[in-house]
C-alpha atoms as a PDB file:
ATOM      1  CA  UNK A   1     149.584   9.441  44.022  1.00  0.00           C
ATOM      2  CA  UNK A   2     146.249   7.813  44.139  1.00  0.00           C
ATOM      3  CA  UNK A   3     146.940   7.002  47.177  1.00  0.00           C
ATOM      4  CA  UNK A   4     147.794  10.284  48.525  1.00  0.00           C
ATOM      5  CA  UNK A   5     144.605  10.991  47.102  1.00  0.00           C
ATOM      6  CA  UNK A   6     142.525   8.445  48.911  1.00  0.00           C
ATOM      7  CA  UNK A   7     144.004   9.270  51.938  1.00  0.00           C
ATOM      8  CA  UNK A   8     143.391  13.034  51.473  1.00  0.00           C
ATOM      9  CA  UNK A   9     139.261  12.241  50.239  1.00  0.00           C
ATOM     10  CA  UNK A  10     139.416  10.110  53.427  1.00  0.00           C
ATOM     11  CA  UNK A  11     140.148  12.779  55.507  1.00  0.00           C
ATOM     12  CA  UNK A  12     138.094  15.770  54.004  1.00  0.00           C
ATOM     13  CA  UNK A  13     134.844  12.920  54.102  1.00  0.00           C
ATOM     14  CA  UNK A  14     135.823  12.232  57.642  1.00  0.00           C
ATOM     15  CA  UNK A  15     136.314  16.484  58.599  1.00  0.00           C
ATOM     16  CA  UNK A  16     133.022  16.802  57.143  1.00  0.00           C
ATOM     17  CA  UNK A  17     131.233  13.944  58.595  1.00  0.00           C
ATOM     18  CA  UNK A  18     132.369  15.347  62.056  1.00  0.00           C
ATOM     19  CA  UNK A  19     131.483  18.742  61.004  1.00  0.00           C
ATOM     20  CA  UNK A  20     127.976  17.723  59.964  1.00  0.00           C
ATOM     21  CA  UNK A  21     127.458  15.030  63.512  1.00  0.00           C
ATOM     22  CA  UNK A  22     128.329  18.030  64.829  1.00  0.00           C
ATOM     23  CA  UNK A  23     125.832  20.439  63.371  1.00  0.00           C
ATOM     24  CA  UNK A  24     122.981  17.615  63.251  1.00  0.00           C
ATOM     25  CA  UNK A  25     123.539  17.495  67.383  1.00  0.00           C
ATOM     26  CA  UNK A  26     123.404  21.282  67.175  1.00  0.00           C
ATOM     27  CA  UNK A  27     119.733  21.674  65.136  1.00  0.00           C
ATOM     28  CA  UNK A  28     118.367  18.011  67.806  1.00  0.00           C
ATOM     29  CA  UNK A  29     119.276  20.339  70.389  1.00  0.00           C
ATOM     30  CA  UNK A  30     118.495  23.294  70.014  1.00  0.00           C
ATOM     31  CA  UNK A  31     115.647  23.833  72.068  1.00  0.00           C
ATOM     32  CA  UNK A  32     117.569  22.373  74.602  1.00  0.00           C
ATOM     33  CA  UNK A  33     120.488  24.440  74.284  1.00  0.00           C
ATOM     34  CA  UNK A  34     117.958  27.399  74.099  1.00  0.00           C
ATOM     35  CA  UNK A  35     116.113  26.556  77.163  1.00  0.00           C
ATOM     36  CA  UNK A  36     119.712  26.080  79.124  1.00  0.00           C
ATOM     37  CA  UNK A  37     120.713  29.312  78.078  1.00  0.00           C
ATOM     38  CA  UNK A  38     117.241  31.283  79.193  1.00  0.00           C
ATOM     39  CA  UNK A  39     117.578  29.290  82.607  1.00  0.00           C
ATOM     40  CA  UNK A  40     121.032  30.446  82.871  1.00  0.00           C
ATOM     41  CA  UNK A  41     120.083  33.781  82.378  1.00  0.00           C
ATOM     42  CA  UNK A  42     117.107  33.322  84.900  1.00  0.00           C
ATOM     43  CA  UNK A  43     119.330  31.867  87.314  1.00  0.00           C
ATOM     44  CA  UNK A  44     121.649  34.539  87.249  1.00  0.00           C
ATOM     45  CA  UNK A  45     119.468  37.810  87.383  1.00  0.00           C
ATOM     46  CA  UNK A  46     117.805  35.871  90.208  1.00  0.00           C
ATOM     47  CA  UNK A  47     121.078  35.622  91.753  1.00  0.00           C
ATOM     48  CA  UNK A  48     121.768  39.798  90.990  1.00  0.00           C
ATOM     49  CA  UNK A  49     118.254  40.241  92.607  1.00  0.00           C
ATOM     50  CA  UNK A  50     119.163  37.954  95.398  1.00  0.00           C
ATOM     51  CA  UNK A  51     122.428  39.595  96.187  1.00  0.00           C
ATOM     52  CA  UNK A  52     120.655  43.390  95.856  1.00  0.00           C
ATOM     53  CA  UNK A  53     118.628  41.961  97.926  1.00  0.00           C
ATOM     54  CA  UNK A  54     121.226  40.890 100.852  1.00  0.00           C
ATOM     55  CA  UNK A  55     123.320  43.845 100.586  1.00  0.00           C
ATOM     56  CA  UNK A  56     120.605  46.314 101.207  1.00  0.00           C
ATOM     57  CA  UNK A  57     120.025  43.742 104.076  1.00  0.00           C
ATOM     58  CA  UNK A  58     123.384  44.060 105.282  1.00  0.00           C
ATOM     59  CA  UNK A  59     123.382  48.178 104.730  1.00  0.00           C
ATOM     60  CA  UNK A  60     120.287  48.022 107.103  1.00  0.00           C
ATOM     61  CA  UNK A  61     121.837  45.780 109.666  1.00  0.00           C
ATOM     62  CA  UNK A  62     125.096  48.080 109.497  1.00  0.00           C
ATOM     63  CA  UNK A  63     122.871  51.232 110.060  1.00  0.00           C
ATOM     64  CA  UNK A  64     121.483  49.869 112.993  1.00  0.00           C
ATOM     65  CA  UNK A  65     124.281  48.721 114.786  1.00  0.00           C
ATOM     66  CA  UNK A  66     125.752  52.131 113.884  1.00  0.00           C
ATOM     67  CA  UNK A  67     122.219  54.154 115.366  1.00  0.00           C
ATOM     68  CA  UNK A  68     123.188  51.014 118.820  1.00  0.00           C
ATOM     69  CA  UNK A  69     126.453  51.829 118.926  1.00  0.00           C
ATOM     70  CA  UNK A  70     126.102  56.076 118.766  1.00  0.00           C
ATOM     71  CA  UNK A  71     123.479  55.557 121.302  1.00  0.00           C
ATOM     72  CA  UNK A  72     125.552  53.348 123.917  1.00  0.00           C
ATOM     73  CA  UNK A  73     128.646  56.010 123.637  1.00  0.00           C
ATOM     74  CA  UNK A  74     126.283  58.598 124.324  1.00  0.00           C
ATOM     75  CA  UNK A  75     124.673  56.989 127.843  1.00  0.00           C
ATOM     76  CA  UNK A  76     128.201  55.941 128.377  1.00  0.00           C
ATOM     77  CA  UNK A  77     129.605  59.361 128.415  1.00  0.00           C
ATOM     78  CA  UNK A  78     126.363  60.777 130.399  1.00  0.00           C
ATOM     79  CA  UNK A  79     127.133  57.727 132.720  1.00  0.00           C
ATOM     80  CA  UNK A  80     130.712  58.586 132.893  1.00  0.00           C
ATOM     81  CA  UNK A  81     130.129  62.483 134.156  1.00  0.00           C
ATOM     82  CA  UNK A  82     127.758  61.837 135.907  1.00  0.00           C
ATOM     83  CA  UNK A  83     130.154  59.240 137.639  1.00  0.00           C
ATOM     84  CA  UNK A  84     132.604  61.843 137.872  1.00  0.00           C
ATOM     85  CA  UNK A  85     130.103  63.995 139.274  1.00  0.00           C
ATOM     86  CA  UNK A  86     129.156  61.357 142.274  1.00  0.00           C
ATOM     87  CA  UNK A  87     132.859  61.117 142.852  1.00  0.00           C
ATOM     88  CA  UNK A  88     133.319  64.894 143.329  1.00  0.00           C
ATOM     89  CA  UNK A  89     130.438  64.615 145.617  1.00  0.00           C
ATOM     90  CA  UNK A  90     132.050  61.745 147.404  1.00  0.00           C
ATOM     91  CA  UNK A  91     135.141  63.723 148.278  1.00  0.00           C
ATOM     92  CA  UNK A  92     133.701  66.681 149.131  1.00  0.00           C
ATOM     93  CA  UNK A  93     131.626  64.534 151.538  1.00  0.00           C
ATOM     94  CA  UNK A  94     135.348  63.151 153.328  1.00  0.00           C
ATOM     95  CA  UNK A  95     136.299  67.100 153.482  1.00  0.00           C
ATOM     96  CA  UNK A  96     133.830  67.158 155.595  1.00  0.00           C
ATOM     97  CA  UNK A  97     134.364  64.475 157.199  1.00  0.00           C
ATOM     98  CA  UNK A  98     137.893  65.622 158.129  1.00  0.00           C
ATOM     99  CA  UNK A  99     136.778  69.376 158.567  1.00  0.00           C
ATOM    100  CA  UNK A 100     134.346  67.803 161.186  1.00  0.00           C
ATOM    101  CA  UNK A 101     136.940  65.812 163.165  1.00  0.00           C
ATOM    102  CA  UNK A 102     138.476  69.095 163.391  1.00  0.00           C
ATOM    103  CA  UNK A 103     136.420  70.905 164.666  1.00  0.00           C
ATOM    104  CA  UNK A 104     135.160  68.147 167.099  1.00  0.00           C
ATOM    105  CA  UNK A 105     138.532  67.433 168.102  1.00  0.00           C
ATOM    106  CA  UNK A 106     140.583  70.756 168.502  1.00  0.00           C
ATOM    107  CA  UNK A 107     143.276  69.166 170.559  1.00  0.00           C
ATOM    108  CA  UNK A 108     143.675  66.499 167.749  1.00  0.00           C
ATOM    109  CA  UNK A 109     146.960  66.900 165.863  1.00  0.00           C
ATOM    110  CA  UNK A 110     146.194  67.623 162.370  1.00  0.00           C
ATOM    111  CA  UNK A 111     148.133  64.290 160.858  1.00  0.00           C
ATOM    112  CA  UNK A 112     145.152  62.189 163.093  1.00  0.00           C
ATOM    113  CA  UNK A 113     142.750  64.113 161.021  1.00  0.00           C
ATOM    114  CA  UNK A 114     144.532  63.244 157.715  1.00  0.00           C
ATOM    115  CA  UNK A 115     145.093  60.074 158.866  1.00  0.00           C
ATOM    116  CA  UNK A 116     141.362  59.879 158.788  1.00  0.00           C
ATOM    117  CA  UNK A 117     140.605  61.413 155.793  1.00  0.00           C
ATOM    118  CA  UNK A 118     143.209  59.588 154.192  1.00  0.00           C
ATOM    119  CA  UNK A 119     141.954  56.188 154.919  1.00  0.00           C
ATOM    120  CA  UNK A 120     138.172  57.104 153.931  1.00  0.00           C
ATOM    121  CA  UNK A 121     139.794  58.037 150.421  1.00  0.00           C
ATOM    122  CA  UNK A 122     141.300  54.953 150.277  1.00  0.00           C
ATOM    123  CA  UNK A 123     138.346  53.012 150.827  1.00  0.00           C
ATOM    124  CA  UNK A 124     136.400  55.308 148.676  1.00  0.00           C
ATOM    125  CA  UNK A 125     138.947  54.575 145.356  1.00  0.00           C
ATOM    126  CA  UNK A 126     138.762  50.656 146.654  1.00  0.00           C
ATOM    127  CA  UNK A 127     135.263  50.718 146.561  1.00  0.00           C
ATOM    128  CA  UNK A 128     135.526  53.028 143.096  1.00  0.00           C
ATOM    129  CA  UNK A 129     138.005  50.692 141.437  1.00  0.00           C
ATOM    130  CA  UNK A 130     136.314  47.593 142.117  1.00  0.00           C
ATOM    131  CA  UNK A 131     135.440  45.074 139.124  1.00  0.00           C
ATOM    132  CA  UNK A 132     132.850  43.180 139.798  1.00  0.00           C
ATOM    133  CA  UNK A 133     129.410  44.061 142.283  1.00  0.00           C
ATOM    134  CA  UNK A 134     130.411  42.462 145.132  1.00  0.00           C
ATOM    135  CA  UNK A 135     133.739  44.165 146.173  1.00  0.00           C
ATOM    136  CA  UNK A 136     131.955  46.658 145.374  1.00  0.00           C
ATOM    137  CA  UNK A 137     129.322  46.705 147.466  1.00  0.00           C
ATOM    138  CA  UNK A 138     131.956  45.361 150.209  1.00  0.00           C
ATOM    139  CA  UNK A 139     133.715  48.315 149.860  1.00  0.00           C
ATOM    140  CA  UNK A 140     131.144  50.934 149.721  1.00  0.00           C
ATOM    141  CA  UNK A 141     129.696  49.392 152.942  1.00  0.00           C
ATOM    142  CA  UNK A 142     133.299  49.386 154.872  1.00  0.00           C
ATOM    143  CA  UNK A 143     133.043  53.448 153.727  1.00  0.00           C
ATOM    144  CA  UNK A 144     129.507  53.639 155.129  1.00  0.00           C
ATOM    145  CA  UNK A 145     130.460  51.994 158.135  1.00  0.00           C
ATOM    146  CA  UNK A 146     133.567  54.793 158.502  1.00  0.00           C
ATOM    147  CA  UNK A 147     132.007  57.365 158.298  1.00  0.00           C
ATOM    148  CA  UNK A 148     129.366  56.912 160.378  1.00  0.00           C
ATOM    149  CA  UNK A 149     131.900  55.703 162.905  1.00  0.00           C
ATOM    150  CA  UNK A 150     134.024  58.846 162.073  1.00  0.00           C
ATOM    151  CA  UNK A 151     130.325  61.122 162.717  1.00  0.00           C
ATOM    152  CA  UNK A 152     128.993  59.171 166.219  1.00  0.00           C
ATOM    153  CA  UNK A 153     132.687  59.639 167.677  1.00  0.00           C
ATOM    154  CA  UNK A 154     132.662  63.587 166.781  1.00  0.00           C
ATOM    155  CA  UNK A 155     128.876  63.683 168.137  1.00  0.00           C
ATOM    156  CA  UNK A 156     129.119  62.235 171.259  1.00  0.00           C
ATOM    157  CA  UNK A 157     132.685  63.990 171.519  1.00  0.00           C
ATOM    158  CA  UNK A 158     130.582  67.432 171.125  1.00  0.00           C
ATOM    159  CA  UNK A 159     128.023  66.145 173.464  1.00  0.00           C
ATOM    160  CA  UNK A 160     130.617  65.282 176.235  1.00  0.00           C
ATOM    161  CA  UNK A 161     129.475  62.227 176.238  1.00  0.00           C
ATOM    162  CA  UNK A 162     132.827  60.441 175.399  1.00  0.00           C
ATOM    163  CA  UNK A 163     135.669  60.343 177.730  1.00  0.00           C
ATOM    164  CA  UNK A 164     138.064  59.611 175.320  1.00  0.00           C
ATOM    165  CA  UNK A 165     140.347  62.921 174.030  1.00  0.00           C
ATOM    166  CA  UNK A 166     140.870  61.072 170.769  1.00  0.00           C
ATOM    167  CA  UNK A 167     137.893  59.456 168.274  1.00  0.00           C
ATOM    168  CA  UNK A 168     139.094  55.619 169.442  1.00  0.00           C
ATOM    169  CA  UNK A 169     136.016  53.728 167.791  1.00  0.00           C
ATOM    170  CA  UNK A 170     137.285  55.225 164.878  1.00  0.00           C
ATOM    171  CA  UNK A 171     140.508  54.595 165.167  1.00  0.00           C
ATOM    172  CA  UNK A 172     140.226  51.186 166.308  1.00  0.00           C
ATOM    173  CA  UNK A 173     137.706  50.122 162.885  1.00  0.00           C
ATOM    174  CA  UNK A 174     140.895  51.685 160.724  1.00  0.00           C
ATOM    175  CA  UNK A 175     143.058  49.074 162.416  1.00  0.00           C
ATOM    176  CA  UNK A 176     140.714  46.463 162.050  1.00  0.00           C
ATOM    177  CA  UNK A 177     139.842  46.768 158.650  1.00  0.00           C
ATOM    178  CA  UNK A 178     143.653  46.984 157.868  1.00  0.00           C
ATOM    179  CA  UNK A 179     144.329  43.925 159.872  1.00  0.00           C
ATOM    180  CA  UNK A 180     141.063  42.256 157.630  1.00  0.00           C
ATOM    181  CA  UNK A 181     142.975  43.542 154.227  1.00  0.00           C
ATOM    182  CA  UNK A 182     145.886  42.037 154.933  1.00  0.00           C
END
């Protein structure tokens, strides 16, 4: 049993002498251990300040693009009608047009007329649906070119000064241009 004993007084002694290492490290350090745990606590308000900090940053930044965004729908819609507006203005302009060659050429079968009207409409949604500037431009100076084709044949059909019965430099630049598209 004295052995059992031994072994037992062995082991409390050693517990203990653990235990106290232990709490001998603790009291050397502890100004250490305090200082670590105030620049923990430093560090991480810092950090909370920090991150305040970047999300009213980021609320800001959200805002504006919000304010850009509201603002660039609203001269996109004004764009838009006002686009709509041009276009109105744009057929109303190839009435016209046709209501002219009408009344320039009486003895002109009506389809002719249509025929004429048609193609400036077609040109005018080319020109319209175009992507990028330069087909654009392309097309809106094919239309320009039409029409004022379309106008000099009526005038100098009113002045007499054509001998043709039909408006032939017009109809010749709609089969050219159709021969160019193709």
């Amino acid at each position: 049993m004295t052995t059992i004993k031994r072994w037992a007084f062995m082991f409390v002694r050693f517990f203990y002498t653990l235990k106290d290492e232990g709490l001998q490290w603790q009291v050397a350090n502890q100004e250490q251990l305090l200082k670590l745990k105030y620049e923990r606590a430093i560090a991480e308000k810092t950090l909370e300040v920090e991150l305040k900090n970047k999300s009213i940053m980021l609320a800001h930044q959200i805002s504006l693009l919000e304010t850009k965004n509201e603002a660039e729908l609203v001269m996109l819609k004004i764009q838009c009608k006002q686009d709509i507006k041009d276009y109105k203005q744009y057929l109303s302009s190839l009435d016209q047009l046709k209501h002219s060659m009408q009344l320039s050429y009486d003895h002109l079968p009506i389809a002719v007329a249509y025929t004429i009207h048609h193609h400036a409409k077609q040109l005018l949604n080319k020109m319209w649906d175009a992507e990028d500037l330069e087909t654009k431009m392309r097309f809106e100076m094919q239309l320009l070119q039409f029409m004022t084709t379309v106008h000099e044949d009526a005038r100098l059909n009113l002045e007499g000064s054509s001998e043709e019965n039909l408006p032939q430099n017009t109809l010749n630049l709609i089969q050219s241009l159709m021969v160019n598209d193709h």
